[in-house]
N, C-alpha and C. Protein backbone atom coordinates (compact mmCIF):
# COMPACT_ATOMS: atom_id res chain seq x y z
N UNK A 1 51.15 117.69 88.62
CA UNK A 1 51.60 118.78 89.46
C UNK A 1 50.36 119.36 90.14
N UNK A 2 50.39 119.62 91.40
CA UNK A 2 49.14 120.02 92.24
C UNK A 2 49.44 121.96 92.36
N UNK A 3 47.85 122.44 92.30
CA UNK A 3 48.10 123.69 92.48
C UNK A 3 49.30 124.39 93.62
N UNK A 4 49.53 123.68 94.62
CA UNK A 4 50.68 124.17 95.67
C UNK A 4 51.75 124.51 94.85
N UNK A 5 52.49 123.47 94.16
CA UNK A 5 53.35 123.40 93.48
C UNK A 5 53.20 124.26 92.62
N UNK A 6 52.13 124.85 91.97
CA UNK A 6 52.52 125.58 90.48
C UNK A 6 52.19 126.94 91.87
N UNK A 7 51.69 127.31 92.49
CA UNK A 7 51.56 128.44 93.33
C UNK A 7 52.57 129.03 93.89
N UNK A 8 53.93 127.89 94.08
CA UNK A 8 55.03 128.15 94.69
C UNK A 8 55.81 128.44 93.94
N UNK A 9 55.68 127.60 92.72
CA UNK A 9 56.55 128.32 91.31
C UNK A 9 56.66 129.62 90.98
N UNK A 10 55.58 129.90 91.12
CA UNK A 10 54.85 131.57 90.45
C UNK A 10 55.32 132.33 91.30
N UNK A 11 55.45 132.03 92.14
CA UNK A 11 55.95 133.06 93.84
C UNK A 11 57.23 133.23 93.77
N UNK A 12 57.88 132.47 93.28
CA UNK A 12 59.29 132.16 93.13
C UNK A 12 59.60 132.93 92.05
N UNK A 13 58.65 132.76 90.73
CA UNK A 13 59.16 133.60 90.02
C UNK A 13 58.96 134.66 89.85
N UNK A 14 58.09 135.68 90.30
CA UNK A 14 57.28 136.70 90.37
C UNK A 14 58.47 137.43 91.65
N UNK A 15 58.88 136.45 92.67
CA UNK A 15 60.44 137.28 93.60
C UNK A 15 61.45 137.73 92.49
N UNK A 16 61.97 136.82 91.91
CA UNK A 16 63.02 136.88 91.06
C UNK A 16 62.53 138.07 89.88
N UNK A 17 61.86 138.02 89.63
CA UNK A 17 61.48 139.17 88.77
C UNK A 17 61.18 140.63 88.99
N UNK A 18 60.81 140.46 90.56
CA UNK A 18 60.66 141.97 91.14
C UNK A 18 62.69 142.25 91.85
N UNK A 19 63.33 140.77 92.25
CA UNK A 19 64.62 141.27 92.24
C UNK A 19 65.28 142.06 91.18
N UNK A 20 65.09 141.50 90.18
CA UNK A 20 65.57 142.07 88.59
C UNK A 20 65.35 143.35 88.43
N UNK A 21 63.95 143.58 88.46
CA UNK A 21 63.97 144.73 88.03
C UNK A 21 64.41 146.10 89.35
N UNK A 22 64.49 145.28 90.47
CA UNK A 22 64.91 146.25 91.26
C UNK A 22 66.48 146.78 91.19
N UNK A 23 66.98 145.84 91.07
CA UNK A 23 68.53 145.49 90.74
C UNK A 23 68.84 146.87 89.35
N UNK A 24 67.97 146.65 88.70
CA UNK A 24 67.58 147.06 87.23
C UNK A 24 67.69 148.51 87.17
N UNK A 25 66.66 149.06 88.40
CA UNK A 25 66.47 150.50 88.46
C UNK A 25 67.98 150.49 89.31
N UNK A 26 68.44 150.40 90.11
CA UNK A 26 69.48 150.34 90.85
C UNK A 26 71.06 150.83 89.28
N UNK A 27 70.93 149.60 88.60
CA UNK A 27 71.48 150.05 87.11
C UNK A 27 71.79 151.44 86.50
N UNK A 28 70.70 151.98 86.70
CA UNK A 28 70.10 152.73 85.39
C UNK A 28 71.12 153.95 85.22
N UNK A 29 71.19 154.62 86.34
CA UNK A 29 72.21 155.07 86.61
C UNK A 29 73.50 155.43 85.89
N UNK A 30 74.17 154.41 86.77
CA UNK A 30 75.83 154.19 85.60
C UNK A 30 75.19 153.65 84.37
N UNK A 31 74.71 153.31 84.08
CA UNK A 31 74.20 152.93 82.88
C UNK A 31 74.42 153.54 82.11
N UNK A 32 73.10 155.04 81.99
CA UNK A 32 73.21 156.19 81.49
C UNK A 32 74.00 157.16 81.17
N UNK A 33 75.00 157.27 82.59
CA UNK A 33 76.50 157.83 82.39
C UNK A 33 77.42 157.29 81.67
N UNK A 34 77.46 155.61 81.23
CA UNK A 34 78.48 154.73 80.30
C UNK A 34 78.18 155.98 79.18
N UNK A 35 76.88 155.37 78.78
CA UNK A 35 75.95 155.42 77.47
C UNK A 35 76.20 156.80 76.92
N UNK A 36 76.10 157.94 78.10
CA UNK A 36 76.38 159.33 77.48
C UNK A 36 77.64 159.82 77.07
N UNK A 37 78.51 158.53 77.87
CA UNK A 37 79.99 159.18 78.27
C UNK A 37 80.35 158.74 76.37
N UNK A 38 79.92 157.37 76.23
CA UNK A 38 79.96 156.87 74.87
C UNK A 38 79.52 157.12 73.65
N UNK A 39 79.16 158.01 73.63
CA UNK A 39 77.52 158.38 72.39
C UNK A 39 77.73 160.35 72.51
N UNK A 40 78.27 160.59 73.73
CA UNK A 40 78.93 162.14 73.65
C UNK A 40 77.46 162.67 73.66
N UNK A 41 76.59 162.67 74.59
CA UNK A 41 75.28 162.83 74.47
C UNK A 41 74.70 163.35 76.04
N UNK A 42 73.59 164.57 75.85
CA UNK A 42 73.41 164.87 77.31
C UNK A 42 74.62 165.23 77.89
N UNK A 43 75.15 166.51 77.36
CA UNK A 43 76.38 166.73 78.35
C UNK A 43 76.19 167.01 79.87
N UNK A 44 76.42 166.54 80.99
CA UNK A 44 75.95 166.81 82.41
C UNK A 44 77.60 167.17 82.54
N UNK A 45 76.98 168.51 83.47
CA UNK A 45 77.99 169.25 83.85
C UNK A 45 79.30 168.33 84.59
N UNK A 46 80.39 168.88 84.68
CA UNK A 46 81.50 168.16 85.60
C UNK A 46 81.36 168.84 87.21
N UNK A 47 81.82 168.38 87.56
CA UNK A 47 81.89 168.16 89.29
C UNK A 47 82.57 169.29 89.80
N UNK A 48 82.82 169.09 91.26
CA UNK A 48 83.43 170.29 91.97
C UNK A 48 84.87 170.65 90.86
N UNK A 49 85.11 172.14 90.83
CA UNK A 49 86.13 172.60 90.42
C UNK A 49 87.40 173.16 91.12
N UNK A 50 88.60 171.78 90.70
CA UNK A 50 89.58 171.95 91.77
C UNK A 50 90.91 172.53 90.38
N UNK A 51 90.45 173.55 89.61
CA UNK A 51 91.62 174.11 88.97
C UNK A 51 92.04 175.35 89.97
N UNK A 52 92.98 176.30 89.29
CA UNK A 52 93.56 177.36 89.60
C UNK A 52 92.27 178.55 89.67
N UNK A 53 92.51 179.04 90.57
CA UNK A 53 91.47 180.35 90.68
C UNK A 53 92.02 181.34 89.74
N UNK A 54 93.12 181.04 88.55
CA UNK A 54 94.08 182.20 87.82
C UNK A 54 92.72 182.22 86.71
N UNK A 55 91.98 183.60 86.51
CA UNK A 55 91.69 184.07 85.49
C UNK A 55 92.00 184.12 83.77
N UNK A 56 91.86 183.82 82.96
CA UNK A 56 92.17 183.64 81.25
C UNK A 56 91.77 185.14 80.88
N UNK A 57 92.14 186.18 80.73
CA UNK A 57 91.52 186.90 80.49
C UNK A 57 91.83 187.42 78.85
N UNK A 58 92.38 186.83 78.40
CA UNK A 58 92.66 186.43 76.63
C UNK A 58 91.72 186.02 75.94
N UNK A 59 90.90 185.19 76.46
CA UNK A 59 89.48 184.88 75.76
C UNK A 59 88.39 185.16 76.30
N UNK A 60 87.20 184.85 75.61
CA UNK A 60 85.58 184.69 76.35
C UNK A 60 85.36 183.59 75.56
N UNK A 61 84.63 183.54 76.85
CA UNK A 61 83.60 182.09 76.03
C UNK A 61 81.75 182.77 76.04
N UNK A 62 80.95 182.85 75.42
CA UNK A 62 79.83 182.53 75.46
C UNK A 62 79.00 181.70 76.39
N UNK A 63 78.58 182.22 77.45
CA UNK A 63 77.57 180.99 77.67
C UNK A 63 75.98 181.29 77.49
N UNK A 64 74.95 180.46 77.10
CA UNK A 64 73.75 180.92 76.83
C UNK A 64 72.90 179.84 77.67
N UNK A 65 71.88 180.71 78.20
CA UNK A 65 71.36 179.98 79.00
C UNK A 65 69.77 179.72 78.65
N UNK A 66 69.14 178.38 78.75
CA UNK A 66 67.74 178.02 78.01
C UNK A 66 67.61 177.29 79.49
N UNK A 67 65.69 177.61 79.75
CA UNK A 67 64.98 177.14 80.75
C UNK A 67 63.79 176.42 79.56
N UNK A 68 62.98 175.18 80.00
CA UNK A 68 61.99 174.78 79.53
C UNK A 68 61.17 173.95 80.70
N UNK A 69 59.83 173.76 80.77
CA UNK A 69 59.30 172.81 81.77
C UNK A 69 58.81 171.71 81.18
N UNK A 70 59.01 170.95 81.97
CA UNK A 70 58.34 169.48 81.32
C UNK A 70 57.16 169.18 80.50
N UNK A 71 56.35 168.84 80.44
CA UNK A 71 55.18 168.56 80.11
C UNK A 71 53.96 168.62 81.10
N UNK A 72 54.37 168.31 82.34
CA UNK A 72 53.25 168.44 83.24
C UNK A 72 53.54 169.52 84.29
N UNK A 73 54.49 170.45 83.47
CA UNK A 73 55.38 171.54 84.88
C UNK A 73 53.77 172.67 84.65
N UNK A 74 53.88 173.30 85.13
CA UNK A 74 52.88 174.66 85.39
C UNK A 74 53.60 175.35 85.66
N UNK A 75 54.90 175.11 86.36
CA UNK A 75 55.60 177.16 86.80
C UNK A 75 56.16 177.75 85.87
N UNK A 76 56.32 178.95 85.94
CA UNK A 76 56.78 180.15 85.22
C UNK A 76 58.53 179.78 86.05
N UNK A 77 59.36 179.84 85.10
CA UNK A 77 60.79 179.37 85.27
C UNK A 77 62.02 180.17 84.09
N UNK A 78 62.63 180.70 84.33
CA UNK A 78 63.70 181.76 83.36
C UNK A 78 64.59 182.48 84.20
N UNK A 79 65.51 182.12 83.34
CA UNK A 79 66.80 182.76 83.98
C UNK A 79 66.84 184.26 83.85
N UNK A 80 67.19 184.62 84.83
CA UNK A 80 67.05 186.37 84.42
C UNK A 80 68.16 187.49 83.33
N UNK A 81 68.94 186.84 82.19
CA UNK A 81 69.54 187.33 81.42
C UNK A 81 69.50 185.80 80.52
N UNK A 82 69.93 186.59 79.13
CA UNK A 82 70.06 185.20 78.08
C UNK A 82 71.05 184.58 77.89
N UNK A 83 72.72 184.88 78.29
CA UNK A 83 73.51 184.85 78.10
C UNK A 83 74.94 185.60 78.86
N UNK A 84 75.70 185.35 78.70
CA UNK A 84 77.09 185.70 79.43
C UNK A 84 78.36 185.47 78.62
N UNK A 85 79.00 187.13 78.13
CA UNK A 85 80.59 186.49 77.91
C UNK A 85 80.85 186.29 79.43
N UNK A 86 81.88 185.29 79.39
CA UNK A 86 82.81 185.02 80.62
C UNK A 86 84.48 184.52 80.08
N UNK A 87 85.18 184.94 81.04
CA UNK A 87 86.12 184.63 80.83
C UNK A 87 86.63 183.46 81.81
N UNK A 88 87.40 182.63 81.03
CA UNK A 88 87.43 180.86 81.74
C UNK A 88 88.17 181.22 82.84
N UNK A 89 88.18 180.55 84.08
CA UNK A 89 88.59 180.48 85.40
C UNK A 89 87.94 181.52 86.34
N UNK A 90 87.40 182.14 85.68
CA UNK A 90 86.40 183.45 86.27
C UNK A 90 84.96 182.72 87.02
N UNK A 91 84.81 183.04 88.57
CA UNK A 91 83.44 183.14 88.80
C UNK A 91 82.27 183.73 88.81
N UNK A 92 81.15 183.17 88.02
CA UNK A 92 80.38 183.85 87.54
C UNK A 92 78.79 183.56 87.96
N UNK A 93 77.93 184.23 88.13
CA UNK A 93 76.66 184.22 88.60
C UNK A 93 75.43 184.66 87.41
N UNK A 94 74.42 183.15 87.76
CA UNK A 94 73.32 183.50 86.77
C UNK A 94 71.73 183.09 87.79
N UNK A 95 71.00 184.04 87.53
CA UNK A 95 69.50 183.99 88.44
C UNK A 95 68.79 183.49 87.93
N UNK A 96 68.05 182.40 88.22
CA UNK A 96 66.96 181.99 87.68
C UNK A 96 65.82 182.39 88.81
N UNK A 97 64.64 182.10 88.07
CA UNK A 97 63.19 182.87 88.45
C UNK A 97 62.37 181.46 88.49
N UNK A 98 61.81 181.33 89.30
CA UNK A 98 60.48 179.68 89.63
C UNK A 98 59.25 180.89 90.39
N UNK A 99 58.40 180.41 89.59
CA UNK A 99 56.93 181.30 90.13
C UNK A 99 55.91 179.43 90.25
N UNK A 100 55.14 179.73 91.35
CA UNK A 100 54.36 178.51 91.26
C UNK A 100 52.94 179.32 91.35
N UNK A 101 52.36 179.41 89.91
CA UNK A 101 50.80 180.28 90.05
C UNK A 101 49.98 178.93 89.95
N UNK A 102 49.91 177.76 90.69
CA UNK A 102 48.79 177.10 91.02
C UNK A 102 48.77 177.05 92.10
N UNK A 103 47.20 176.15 92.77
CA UNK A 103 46.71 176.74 94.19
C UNK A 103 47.39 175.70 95.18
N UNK A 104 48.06 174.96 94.57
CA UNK A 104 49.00 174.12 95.75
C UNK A 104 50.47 174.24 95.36
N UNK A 105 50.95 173.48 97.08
CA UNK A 105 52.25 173.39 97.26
C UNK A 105 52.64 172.53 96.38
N UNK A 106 54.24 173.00 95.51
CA UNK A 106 54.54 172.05 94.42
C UNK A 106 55.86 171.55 94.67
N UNK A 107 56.56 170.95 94.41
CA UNK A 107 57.86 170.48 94.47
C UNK A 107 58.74 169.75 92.80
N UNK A 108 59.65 170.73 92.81
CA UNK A 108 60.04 170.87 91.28
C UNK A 108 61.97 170.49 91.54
N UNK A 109 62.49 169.69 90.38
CA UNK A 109 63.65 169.49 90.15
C UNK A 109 64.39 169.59 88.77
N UNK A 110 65.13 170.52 88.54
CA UNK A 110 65.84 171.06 87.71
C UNK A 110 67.05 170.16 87.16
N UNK A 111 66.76 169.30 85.83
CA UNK A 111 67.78 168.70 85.31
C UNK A 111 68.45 169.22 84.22
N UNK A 112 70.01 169.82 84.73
CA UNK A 112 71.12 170.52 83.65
C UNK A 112 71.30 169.85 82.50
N UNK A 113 71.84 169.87 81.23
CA UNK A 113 72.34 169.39 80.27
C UNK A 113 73.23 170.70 79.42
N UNK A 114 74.64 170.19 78.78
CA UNK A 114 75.70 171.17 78.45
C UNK A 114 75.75 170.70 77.09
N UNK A 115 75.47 171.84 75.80
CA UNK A 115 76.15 171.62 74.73
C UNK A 115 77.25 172.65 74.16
N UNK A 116 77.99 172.19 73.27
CA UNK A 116 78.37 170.81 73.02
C UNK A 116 78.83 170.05 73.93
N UNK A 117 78.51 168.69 73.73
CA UNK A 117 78.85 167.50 74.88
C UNK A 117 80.04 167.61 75.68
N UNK A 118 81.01 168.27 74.68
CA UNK A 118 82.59 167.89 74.77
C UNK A 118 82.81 169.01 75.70
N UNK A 119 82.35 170.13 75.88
CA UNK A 119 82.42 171.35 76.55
C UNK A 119 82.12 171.41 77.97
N UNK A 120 81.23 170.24 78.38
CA UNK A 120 80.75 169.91 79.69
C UNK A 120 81.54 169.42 81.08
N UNK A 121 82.79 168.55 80.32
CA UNK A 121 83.93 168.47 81.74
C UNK A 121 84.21 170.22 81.60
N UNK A 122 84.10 170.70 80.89
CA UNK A 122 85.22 171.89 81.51
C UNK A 122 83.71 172.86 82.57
N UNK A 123 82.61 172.67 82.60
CA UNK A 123 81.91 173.76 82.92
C UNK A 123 81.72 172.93 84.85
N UNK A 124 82.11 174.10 85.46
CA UNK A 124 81.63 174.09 86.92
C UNK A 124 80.72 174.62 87.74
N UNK A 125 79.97 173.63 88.09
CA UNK A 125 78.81 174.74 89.26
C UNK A 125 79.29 174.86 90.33
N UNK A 126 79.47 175.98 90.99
CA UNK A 126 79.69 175.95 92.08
C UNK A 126 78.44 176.00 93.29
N UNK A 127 77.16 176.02 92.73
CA UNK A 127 76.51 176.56 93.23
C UNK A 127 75.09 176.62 92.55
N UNK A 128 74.45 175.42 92.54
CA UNK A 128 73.39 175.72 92.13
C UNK A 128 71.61 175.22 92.56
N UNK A 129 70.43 175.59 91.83
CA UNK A 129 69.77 175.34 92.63
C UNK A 129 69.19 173.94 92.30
N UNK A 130 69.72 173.71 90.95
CA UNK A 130 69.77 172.24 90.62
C UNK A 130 70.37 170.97 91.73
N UNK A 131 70.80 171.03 92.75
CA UNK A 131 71.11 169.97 93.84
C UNK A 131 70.52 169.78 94.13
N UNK A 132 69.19 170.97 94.52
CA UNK A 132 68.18 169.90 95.15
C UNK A 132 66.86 170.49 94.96
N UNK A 133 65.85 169.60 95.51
CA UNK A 133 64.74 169.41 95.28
C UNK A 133 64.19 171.52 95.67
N UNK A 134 62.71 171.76 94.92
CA UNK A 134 62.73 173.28 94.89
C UNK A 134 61.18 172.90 95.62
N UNK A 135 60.70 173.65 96.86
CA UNK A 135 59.15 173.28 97.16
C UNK A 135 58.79 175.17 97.33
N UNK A 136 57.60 175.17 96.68
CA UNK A 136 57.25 176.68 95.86
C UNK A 136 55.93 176.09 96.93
N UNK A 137 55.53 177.55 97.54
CA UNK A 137 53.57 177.54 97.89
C UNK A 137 52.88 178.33 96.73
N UNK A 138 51.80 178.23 97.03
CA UNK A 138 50.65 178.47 96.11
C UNK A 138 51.40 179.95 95.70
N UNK A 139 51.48 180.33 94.60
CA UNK A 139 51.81 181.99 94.03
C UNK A 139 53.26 182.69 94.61
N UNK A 140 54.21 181.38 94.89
CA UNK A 140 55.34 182.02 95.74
C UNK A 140 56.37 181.98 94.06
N UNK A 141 57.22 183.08 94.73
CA UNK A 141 57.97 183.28 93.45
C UNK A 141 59.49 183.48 94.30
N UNK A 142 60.37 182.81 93.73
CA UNK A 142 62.36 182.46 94.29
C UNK A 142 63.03 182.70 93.21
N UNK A 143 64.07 183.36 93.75
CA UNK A 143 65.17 183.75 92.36
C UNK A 143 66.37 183.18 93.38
N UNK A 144 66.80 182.50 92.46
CA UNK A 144 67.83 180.93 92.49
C UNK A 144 69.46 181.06 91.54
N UNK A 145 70.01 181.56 92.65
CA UNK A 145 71.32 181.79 92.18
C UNK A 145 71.82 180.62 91.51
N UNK A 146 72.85 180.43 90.46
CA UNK A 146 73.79 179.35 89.93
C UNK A 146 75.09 180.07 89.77
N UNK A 147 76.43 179.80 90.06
CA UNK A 147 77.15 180.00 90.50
C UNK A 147 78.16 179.20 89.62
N UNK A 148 79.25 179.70 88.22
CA UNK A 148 79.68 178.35 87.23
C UNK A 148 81.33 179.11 87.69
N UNK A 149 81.75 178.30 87.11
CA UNK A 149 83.43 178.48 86.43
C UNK A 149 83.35 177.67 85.11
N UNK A 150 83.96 177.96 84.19
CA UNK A 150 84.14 178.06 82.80
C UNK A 150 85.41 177.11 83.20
N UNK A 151 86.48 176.14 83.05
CA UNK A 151 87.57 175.34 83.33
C UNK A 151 88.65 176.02 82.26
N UNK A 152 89.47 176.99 82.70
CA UNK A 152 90.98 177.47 81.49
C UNK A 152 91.33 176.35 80.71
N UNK A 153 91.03 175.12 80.63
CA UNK A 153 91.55 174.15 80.17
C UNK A 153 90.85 173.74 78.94
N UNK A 154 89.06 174.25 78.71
CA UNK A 154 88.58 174.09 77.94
C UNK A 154 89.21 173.87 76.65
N UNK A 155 89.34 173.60 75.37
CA UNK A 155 89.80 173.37 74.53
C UNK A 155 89.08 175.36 73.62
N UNK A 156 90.41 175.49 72.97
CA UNK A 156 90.20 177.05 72.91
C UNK A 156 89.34 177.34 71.35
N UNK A 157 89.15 175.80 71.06
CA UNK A 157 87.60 176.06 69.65
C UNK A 157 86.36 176.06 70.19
N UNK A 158 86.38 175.95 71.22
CA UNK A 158 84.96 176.10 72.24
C UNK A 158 85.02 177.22 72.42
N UNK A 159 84.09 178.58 71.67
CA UNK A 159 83.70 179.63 71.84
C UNK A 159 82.27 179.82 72.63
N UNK A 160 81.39 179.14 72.32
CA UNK A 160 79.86 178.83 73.16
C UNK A 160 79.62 177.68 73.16
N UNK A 161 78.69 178.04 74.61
CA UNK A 161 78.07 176.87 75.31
C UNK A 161 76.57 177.05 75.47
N UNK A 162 76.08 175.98 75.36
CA UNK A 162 74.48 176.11 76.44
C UNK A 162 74.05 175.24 77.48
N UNK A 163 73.49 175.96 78.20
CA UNK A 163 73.61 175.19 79.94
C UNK A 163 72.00 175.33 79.92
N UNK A 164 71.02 174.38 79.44
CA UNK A 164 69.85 174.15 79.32
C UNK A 164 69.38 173.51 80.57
N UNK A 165 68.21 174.29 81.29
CA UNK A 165 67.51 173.35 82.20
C UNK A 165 66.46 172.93 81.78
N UNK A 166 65.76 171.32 82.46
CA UNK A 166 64.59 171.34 82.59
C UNK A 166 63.76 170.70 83.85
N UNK A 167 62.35 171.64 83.92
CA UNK A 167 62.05 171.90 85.50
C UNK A 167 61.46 170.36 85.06
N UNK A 168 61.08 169.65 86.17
CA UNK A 168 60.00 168.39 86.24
C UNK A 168 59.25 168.82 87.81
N UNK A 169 57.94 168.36 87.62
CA UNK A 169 56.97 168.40 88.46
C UNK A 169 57.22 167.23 89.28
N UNK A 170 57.82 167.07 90.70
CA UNK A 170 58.10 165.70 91.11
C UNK A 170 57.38 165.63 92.45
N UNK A 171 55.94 166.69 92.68
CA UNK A 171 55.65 166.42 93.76
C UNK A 171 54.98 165.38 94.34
N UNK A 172 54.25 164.67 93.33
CA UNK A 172 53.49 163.39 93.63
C UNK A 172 54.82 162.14 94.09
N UNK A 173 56.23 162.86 94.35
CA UNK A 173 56.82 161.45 94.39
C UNK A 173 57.05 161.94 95.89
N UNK A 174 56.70 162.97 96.48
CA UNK A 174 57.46 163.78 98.09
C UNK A 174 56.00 163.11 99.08
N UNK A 175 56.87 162.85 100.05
CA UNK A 175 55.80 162.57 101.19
C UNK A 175 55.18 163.85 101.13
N UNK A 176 53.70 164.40 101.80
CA UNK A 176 52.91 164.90 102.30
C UNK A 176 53.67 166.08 103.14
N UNK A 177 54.61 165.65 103.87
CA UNK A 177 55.07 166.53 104.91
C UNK A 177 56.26 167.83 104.55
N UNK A 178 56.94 166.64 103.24
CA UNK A 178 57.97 167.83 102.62
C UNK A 178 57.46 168.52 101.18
N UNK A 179 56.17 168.18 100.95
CA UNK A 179 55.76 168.61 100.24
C UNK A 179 55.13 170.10 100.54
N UNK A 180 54.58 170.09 101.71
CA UNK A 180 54.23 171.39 102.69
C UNK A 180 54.79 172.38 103.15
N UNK A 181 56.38 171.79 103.17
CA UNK A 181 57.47 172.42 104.08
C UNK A 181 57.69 173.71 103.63
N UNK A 182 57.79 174.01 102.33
CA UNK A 182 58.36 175.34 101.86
C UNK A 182 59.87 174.81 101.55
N UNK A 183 60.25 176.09 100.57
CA UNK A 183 61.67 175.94 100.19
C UNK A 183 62.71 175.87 101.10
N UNK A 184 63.90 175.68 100.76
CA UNK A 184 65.59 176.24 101.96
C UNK A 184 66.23 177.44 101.87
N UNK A 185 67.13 177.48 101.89
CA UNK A 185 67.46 178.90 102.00
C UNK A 185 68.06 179.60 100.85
N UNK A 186 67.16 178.44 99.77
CA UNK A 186 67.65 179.26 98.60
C UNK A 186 67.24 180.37 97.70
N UNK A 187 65.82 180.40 98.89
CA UNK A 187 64.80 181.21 98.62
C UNK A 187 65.49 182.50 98.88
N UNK A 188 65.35 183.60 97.89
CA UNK A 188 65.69 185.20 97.82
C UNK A 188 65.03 185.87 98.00
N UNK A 189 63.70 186.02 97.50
CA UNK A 189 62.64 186.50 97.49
C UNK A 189 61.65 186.18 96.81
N UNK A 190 60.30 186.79 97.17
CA UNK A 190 59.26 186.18 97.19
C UNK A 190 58.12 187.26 96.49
């Protein structure tokens, strides 16, 4: 076999292998959602809420709310109360706080998780700042509405919940340009 031949091999397989794993990350995805849906793990909130706007006003539920930052986060991040009775079908509002005290522009994304697992179809955002990406300047500080419904349908041994965020530092993954831009208009104040 002449070097061409083993050169063309390698090329060939070194494609097929960067297909794979592209295919792979493409995966990961539903993957994760099988895996959680199966294992009752990482509750991620449920989707738009198309119940009755009719109020429960027979019960409360608890909700408690936990902020943490990643490992490589730097901002100051907390919701501005610890907790909420609410009553299910009721809309309800919680503030969170993002301070960026380093000397550059940062860009931060907020990933929800609901316990208990089972409690998570019933919880709705209507409104939060978790959709999308957060870009803070040097010492800028945003208070970031979230916006839930509690689902009447919840199962009525579900007394509390926790709706845990966590911030990640994702600016090294933003072009240059939206990294500069400043926040949207989810900015409140500063």
């Amino acid at each position: 076999m002449n070097d061409s031949t083993s050169i063309k091999r390698l090329v060939i397989r070194l494609l097929l292998l960067v297909t794979v794993m592209f295919a792979f990350g493409f995966a990961l995805v539903p993957i994760y959602d099988v895996m959680c849906k199966a294992f009752g793990i990482n509750g991620k909130t449920a989707g738009q809420y198309e119940g009755s706007q009719v109020v429960d006003d027979s019960r409360q539920v608890r909700v408690q709310f936990l902020s943490t930052n990643a490992i490589d986060m730097v901002w100051e991040f907390y919701p501005k109360g610890d907790q909420l009775d609410v009553s299910p079908g009721a809309v309800n509002e919680m503030v969170f706080v993002a301070i960026n005290p380093s000397d550059h522009p940062m860009t931060a994304q907020a990933v929800p998780s609901i316990s208990p697992a089972q409690a998570a179809q019933y919880f709705h955002k209507t409104e939060c700042f978790c959709f999308t990406q957060q870009v803070l300047q040097p010492g800028e500080r945003i208070e970031m509405p979230m916006r839930f419904i509690v689902d009447r349908d919840m199962p009525k041994d579900v007394k509390h919940l926790t709706l845990a965020y966590t911030l990640f530092d994702i600016t090294a993954r933003q072009p240059p340009a939206i990294a500069n831009a400043g926040s949207d208009s989810t900015r409140l104040a500063r």
